[in-house]
PDB file of N, CA and C in Angstrom:
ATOM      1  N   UNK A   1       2.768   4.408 -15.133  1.00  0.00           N
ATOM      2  CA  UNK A   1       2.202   3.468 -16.061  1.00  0.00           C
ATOM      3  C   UNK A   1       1.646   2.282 -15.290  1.00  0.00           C
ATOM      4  N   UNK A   2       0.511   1.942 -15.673  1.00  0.00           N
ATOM      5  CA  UNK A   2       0.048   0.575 -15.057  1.00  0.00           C
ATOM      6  C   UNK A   2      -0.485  -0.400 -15.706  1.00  0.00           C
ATOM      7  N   UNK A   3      -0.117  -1.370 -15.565  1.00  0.00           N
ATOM      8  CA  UNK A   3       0.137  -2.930 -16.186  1.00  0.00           C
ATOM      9  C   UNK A   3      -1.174  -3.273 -15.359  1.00  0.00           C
ATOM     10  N   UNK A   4      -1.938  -3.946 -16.280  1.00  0.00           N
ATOM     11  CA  UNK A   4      -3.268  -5.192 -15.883  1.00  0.00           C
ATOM     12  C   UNK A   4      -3.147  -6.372 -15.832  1.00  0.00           C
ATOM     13  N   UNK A   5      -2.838  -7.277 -15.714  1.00  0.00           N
ATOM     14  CA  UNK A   5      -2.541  -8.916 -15.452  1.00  0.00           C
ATOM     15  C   UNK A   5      -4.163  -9.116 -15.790  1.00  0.00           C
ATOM     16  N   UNK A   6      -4.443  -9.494 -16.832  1.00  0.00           N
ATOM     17  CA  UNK A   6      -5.685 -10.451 -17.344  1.00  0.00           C
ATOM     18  C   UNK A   6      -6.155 -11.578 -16.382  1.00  0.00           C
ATOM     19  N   UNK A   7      -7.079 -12.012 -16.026  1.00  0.00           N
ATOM     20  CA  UNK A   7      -7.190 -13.277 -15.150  1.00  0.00           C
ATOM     21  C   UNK A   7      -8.252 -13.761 -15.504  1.00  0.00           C
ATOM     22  N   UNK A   8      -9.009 -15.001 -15.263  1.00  0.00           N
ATOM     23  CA  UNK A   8      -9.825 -15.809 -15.285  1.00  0.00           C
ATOM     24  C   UNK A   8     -10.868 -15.858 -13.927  1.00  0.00           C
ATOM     25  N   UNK A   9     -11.801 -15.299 -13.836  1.00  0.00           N
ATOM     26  CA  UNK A   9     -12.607 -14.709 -12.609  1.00  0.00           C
ATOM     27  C   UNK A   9     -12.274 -16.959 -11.712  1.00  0.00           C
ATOM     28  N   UNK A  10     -12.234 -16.693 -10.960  1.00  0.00           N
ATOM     29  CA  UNK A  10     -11.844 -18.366 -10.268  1.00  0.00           C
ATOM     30  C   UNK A  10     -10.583 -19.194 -10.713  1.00  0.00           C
ATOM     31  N   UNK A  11      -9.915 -18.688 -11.216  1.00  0.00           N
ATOM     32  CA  UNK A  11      -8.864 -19.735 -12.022  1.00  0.00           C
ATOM     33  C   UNK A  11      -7.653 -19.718 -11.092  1.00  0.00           C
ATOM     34  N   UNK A  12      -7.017 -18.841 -10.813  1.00  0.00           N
ATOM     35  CA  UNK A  12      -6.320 -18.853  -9.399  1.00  0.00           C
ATOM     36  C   UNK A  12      -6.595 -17.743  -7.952  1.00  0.00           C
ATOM     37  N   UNK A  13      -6.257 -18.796  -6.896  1.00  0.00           N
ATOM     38  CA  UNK A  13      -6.795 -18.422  -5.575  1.00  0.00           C
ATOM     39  C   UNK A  13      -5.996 -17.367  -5.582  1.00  0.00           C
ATOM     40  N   UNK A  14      -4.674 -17.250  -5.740  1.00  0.00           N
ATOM     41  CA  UNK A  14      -3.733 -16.231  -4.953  1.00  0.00           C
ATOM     42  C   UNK A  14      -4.168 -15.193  -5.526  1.00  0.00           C
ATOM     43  N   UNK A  15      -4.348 -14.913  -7.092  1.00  0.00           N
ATOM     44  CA  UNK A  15      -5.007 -13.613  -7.614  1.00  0.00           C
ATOM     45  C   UNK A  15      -6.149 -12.840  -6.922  1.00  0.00           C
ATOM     46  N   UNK A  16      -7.282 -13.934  -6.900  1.00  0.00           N
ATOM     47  CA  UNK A  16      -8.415 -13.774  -6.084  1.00  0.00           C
ATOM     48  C   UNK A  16      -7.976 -13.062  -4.668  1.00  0.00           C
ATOM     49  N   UNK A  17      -7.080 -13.664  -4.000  1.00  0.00           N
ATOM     50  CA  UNK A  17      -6.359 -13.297  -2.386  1.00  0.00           C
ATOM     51  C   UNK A  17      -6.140 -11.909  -2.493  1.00  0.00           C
ATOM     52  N   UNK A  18      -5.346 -11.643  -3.729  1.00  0.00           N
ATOM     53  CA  UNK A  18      -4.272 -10.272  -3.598  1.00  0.00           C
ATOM     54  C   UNK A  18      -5.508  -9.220  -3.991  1.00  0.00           C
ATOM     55  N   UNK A  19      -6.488  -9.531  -5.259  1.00  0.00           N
ATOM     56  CA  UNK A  19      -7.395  -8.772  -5.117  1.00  0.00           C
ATOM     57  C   UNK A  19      -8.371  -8.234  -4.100  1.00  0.00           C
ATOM     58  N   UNK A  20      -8.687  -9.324  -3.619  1.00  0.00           N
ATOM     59  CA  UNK A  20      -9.406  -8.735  -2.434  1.00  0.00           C
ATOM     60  C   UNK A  20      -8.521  -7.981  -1.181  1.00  0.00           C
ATOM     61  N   UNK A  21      -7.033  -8.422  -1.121  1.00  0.00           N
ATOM     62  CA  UNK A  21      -6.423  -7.491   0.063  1.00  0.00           C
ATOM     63  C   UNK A  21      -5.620  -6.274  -0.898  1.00  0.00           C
ATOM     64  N   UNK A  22      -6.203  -5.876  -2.220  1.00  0.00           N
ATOM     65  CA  UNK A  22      -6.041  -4.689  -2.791  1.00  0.00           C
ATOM     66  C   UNK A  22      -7.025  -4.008  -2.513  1.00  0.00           C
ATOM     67  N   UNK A  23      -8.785  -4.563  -2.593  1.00  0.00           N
ATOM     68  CA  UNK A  23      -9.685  -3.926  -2.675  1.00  0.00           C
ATOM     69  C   UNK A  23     -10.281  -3.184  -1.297  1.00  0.00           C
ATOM     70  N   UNK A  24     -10.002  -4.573  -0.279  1.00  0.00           N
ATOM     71  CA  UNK A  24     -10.930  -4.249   0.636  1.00  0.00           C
ATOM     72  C   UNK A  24     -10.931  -5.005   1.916  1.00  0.00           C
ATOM     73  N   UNK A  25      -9.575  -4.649   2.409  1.00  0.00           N
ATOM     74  CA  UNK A  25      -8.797  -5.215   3.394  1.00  0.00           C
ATOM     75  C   UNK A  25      -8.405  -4.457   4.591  1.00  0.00           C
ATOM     76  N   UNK A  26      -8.582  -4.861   5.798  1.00  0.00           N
ATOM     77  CA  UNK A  26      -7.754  -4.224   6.705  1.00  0.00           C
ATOM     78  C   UNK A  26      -6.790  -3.805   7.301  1.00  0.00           C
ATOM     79  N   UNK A  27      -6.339  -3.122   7.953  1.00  0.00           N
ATOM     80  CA  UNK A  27      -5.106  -2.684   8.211  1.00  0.00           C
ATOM     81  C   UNK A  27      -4.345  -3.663   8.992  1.00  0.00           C
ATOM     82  N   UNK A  28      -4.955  -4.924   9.865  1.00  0.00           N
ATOM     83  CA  UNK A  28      -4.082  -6.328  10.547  1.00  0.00           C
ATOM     84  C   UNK A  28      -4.603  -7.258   9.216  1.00  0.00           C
ATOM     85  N   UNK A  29      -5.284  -7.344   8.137  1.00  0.00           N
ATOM     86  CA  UNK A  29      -5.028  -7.858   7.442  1.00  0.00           C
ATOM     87  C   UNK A  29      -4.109  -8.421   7.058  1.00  0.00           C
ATOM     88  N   UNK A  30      -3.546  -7.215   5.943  1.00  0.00           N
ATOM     89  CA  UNK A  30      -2.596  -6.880   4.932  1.00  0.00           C
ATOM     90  C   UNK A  30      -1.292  -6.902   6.145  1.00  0.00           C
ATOM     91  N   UNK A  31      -1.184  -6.801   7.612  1.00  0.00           N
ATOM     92  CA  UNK A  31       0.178  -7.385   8.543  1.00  0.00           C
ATOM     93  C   UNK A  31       0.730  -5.378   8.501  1.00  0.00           C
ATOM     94  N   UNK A  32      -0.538  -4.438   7.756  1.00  0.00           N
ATOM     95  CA  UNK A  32       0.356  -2.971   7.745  1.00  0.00           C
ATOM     96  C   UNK A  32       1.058  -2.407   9.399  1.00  0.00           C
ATOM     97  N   UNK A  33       2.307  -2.484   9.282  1.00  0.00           N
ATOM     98  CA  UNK A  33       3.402  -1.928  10.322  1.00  0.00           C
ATOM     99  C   UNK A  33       4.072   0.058   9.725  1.00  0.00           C
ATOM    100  N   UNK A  34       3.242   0.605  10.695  1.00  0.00           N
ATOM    101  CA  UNK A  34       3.878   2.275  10.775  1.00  0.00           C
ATOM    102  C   UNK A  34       5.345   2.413  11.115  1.00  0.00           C
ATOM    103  N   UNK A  35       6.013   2.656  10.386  1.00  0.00           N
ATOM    104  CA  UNK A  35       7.727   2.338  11.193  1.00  0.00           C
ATOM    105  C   UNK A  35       7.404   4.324  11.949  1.00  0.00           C
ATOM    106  N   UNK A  36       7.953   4.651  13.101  1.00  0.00           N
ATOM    107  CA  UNK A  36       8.334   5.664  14.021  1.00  0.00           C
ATOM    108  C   UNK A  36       9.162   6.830  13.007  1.00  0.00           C
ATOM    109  N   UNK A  37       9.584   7.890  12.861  1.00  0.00           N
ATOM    110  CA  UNK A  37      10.511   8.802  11.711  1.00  0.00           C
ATOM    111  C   UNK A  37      11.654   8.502  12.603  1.00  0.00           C
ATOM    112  N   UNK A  38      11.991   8.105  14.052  1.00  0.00           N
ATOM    113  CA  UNK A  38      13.136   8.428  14.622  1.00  0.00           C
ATOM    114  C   UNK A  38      14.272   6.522  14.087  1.00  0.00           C
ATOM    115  N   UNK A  39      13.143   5.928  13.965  1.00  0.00           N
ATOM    116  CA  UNK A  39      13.880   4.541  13.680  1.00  0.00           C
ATOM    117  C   UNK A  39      13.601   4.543  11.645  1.00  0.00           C
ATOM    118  N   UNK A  40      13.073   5.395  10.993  1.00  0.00           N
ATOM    119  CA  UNK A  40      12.953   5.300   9.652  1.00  0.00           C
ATOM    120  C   UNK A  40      14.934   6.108   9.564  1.00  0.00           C
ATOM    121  N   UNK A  41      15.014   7.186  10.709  1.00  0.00           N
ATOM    122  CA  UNK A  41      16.104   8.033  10.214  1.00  0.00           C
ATOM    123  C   UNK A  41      17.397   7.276  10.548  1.00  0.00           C
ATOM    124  N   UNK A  42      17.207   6.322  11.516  1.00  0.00           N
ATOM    125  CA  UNK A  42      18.039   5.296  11.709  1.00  0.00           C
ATOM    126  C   UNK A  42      18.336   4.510  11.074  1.00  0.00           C
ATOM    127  N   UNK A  43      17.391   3.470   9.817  1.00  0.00           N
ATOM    128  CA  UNK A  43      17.536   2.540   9.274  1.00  0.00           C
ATOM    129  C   UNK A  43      18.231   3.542   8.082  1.00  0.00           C
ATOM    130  N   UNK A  44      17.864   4.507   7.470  1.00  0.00           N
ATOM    131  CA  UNK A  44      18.532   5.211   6.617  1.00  0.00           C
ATOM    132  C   UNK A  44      19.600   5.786   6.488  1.00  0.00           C
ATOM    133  N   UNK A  45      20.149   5.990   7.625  1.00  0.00           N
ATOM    134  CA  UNK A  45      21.559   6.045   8.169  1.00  0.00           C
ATOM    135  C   UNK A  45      22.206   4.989   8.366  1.00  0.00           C
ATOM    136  N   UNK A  46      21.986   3.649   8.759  1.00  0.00           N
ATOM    137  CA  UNK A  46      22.585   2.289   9.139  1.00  0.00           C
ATOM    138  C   UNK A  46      23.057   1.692   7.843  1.00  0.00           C
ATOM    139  N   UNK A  47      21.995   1.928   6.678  1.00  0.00           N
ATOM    140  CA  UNK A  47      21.930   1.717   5.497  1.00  0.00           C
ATOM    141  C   UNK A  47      23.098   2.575   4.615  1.00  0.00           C
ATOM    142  N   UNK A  48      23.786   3.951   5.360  1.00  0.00           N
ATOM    143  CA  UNK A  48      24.439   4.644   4.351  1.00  0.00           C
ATOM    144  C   UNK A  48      23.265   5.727   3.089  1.00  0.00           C
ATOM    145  N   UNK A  49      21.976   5.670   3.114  1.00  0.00           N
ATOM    146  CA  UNK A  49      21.384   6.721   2.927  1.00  0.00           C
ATOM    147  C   UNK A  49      21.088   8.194   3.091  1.00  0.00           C
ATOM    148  N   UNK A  50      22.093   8.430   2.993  1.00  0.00           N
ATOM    149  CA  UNK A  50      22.488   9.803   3.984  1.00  0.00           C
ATOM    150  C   UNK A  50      23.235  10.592   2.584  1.00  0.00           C
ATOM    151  N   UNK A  51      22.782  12.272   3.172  1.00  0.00           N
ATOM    152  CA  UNK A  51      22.680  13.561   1.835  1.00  0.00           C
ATOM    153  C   UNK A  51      24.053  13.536   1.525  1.00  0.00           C
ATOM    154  N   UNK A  52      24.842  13.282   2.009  1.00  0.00           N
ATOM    155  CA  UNK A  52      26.702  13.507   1.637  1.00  0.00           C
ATOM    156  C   UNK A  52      26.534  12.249   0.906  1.00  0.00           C
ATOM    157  N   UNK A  53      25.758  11.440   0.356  1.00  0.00           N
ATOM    158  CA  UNK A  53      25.732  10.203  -0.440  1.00  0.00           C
ATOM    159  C   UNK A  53      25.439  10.809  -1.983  1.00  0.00           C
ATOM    160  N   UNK A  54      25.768  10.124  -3.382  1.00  0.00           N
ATOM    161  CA  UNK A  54      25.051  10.545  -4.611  1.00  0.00           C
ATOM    162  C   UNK A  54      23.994   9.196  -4.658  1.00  0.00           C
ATOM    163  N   UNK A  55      22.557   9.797  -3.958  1.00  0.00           N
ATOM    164  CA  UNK A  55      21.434   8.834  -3.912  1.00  0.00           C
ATOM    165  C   UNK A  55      20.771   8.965  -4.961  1.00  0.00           C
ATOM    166  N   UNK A  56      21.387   9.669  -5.980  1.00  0.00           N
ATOM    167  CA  UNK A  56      20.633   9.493  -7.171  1.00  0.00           C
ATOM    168  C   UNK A  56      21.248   8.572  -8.065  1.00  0.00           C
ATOM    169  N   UNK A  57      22.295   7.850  -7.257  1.00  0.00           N
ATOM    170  CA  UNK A  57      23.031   6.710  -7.677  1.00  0.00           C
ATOM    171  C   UNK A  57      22.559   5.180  -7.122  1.00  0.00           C
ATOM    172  N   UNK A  58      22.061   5.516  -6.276  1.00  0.00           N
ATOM    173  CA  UNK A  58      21.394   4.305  -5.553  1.00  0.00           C
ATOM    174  C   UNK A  58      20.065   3.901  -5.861  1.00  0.00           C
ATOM    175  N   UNK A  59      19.657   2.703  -5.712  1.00  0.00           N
ATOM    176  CA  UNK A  59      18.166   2.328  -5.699  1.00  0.00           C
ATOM    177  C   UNK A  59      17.471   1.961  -5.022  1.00  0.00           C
ATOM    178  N   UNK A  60      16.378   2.710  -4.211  1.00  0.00           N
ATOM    179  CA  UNK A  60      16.186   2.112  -2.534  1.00  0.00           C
ATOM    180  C   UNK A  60      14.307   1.886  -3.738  1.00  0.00           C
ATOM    181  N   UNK A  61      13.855   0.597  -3.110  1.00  0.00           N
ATOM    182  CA  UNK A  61      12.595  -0.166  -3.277  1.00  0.00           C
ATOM    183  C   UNK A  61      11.983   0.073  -1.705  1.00  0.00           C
ATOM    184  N   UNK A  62      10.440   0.457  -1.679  1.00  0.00           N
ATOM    185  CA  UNK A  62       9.847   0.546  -0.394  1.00  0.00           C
ATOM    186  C   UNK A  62       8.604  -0.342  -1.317  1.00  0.00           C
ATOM    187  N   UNK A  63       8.924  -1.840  -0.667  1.00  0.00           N
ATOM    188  CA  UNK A  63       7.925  -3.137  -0.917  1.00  0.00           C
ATOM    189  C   UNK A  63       6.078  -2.658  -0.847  1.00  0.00           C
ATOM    190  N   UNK A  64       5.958  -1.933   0.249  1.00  0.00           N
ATOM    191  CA  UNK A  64       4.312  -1.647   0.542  1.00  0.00           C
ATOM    192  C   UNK A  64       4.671  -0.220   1.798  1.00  0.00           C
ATOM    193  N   UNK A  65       4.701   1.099   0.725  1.00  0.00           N
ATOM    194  CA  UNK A  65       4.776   2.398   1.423  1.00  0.00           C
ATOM    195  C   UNK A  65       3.441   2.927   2.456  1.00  0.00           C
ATOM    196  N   UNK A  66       2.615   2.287   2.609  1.00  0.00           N
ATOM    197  CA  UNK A  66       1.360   2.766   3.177  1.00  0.00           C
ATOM    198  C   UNK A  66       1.220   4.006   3.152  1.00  0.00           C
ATOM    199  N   UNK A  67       1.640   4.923   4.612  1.00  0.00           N
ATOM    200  CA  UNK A  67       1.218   6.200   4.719  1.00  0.00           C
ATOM    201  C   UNK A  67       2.082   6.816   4.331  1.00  0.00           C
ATOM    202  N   UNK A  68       3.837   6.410   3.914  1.00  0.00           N
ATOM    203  CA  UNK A  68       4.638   6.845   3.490  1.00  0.00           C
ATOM    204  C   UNK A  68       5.760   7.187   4.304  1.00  0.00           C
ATOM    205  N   UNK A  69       5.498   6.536   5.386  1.00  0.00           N
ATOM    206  CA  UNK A  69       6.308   6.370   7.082  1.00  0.00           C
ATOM    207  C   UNK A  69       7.730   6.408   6.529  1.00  0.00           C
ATOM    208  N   UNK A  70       8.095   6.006   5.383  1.00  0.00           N
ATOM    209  CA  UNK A  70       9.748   5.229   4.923  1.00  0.00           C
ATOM    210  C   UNK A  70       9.880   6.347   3.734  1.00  0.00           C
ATOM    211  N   UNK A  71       9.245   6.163   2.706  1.00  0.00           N
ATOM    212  CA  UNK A  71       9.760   6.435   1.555  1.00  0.00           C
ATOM    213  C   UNK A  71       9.661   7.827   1.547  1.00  0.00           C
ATOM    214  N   UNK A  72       8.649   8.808   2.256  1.00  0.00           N
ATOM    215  CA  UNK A  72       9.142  10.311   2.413  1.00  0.00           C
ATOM    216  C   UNK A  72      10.273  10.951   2.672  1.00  0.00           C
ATOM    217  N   UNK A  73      10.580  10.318   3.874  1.00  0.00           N
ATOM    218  CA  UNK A  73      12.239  10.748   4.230  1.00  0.00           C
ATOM    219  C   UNK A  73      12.697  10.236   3.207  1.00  0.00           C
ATOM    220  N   UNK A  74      13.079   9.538   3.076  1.00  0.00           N
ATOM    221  CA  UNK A  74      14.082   8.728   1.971  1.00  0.00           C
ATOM    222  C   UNK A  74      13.987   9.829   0.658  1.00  0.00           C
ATOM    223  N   UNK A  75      12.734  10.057   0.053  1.00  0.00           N
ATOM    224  CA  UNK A  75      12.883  10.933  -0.839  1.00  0.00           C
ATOM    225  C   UNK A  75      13.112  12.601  -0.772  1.00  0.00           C
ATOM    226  N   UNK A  76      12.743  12.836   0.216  1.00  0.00           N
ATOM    227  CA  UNK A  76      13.793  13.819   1.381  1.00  0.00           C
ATOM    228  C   UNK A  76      15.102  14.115   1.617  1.00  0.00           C
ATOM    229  N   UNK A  77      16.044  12.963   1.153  1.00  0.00           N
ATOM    230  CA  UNK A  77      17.137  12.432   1.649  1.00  0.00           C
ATOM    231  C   UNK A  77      17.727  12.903   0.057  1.00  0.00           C
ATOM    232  N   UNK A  78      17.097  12.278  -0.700  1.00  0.00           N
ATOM    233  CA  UNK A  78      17.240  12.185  -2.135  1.00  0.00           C
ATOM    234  C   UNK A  78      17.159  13.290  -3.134  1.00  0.00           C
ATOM    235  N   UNK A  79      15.933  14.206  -2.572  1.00  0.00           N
ATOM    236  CA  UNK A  79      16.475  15.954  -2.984  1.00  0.00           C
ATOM    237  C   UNK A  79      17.517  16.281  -2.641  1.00  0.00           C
ATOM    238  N   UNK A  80      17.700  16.022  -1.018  1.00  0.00           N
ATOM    239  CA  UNK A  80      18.511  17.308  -0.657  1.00  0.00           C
ATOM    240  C   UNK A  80      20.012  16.855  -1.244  1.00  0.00           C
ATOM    241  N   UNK A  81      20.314  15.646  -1.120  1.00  0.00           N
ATOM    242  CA  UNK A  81      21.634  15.112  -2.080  1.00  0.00           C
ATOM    243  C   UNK A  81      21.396  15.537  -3.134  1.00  0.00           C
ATOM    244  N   UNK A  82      20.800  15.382  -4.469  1.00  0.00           N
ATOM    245  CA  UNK A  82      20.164  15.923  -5.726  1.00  0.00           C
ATOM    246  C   UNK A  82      20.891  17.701  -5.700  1.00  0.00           C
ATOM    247  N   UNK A  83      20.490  18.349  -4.964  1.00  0.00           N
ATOM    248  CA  UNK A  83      20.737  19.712  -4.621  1.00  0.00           C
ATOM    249  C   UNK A  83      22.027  20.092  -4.681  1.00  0.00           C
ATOM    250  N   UNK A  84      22.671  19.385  -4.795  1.00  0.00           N
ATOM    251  CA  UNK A  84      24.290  19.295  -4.551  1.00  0.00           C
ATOM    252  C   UNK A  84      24.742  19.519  -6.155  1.00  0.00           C
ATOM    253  N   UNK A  85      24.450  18.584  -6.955  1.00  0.00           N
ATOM    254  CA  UNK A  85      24.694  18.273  -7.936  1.00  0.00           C
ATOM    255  C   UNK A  85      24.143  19.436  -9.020  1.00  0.00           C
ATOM    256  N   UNK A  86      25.078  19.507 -10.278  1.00  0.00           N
ATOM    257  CA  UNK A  86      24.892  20.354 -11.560  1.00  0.00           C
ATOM    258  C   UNK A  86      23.693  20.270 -11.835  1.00  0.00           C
ATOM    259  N   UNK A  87      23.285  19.092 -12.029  1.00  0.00           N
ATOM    260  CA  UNK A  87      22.259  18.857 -12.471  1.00  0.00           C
ATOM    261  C   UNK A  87      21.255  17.569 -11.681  1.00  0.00           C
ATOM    262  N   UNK A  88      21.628  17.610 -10.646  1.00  0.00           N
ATOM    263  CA  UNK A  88      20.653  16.924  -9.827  1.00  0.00           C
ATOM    264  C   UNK A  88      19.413  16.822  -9.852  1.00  0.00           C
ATOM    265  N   UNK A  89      18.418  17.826  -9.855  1.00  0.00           N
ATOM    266  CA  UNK A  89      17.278  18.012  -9.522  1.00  0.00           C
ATOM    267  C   UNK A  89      16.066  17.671 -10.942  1.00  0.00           C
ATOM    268  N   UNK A  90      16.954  17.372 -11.585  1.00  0.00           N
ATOM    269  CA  UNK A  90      16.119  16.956 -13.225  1.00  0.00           C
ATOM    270  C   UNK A  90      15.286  15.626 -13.235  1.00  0.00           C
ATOM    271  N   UNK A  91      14.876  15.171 -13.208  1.00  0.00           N
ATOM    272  CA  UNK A  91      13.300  14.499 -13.030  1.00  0.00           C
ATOM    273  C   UNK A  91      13.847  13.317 -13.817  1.00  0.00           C
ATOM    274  N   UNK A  92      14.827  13.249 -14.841  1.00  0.00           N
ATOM    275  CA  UNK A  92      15.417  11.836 -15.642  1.00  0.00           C
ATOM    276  C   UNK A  92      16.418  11.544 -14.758  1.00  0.00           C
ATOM    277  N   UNK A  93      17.059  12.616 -13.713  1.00  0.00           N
ATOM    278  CA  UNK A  93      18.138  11.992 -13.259  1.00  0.00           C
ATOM    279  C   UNK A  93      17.658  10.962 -11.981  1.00  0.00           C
ATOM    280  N   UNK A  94      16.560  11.989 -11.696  1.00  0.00           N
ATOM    281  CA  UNK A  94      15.786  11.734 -10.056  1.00  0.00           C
ATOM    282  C   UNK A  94      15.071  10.012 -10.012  1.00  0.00           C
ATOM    283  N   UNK A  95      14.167   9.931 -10.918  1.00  0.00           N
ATOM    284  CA  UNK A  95      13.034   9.181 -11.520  1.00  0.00           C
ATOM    285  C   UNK A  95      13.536   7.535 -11.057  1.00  0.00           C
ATOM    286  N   UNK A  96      14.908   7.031 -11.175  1.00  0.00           N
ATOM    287  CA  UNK A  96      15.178   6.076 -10.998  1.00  0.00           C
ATOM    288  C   UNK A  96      15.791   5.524  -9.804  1.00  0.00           C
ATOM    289  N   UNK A  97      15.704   6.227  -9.026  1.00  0.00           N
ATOM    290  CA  UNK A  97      16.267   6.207  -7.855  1.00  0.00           C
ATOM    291  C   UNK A  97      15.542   5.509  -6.761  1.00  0.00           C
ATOM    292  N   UNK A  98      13.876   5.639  -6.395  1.00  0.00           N
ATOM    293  CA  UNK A  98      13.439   5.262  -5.946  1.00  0.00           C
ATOM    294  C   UNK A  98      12.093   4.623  -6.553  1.00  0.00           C
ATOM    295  N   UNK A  99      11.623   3.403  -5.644  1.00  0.00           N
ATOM    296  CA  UNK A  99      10.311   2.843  -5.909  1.00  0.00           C
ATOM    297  C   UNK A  99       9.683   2.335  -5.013  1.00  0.00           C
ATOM    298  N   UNK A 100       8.432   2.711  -5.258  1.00  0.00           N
ATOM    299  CA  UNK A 100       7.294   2.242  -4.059  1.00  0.00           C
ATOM    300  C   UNK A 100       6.068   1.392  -4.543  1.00  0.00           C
ATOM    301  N   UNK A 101       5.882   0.525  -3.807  1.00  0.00           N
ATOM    302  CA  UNK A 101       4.614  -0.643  -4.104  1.00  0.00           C
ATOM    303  C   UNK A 101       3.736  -0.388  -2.587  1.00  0.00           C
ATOM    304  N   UNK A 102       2.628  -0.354  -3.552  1.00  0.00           N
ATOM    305  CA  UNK A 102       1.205  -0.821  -2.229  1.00  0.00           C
ATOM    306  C   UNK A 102       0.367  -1.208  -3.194  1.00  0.00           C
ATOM    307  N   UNK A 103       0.118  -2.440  -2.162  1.00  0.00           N
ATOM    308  CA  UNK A 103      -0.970  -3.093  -2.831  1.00  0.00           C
ATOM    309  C   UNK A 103      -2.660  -2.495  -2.789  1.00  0.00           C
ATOM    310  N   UNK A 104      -3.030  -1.855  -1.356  1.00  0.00           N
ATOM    311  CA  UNK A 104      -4.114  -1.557  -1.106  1.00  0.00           C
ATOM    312  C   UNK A 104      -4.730  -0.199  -1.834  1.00  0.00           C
ATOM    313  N   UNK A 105      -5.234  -0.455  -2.526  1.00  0.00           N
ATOM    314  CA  UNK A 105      -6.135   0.401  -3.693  1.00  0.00           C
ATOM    315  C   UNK A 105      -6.118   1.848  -2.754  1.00  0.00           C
ATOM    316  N   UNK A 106      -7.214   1.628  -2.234  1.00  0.00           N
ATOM    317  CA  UNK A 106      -7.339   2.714  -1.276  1.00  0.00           C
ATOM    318  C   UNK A 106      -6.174   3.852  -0.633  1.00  0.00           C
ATOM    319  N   UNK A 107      -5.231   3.145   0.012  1.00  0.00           N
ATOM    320  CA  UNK A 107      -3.818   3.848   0.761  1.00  0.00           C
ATOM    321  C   UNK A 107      -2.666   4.264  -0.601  1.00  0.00           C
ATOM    322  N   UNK A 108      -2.563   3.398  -1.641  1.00  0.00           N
ATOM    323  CA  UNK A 108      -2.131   3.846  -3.149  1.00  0.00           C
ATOM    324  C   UNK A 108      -3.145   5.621  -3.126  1.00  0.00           C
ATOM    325  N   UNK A 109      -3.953   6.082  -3.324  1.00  0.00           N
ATOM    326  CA  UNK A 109      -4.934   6.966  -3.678  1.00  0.00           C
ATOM    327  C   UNK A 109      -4.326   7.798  -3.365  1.00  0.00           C
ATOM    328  N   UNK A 110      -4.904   7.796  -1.803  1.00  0.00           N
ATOM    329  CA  UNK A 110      -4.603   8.640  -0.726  1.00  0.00           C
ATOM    330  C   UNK A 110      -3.237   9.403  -0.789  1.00  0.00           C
ATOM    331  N   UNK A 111      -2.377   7.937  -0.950  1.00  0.00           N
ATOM    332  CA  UNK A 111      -0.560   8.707  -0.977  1.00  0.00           C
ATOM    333  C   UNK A 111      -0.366   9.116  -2.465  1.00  0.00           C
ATOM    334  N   UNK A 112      -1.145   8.954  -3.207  1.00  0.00           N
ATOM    335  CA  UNK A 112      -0.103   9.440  -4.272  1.00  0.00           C
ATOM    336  C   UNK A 112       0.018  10.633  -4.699  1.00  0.00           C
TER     337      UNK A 112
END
């Protein structure tokens, strides 16, 4: 589902800001950092994200997923725990577990 925030074309700068580094921004722009899979599998482990976990109990937020460097594994992580369970793998149980934000129009597309 997606929400529109109404605006006033000039009325505030920061809107104006975020639009344009939604529309048509660069990759040192927007500050985008690729995290490595060997330090994503680390932070997800350091964190206690790990398949002997019920991560369909947890709520992990990925702020700005770009290419999906973080939140793949993670949702990776989140089947294969899911798999365990009676009823794990059901899409109402799954659905709340994780969330991802990107701002950049473009890299949103691509990943979704």
């Amino acid at each position: 589902m997606w929400v529109t925030q109404p605006s006033f074309q000039g009325f505030c700068p920061i809107t104006e800001a975020v639009e344009r580094l939604a529309r048509d921004s660069s990759i040192e722009e927007r500050g985008a950092v690729y995290t490595r899979r060997e330090v994503v599998d680390f932070i997800l482990d350091l964190v206690g994200y790990t398949v002997d976990q019920p991560l369909a109990d947890c709520r992990l937020l990925e702020p700005a997923f770009g290419g999906g460097d973080f939140i793949l594994p993670a949702v990776g992580r989140l089947l294969s725990a899911a798999q365990r369970e009676a009823d794990g793998l059901s899409f109402e149980r799954l659905a709340p577990a994780i969330r991802g934000v990107e701002i950049h129009r473009e890299t949103l597309e691509r990943n979704r």
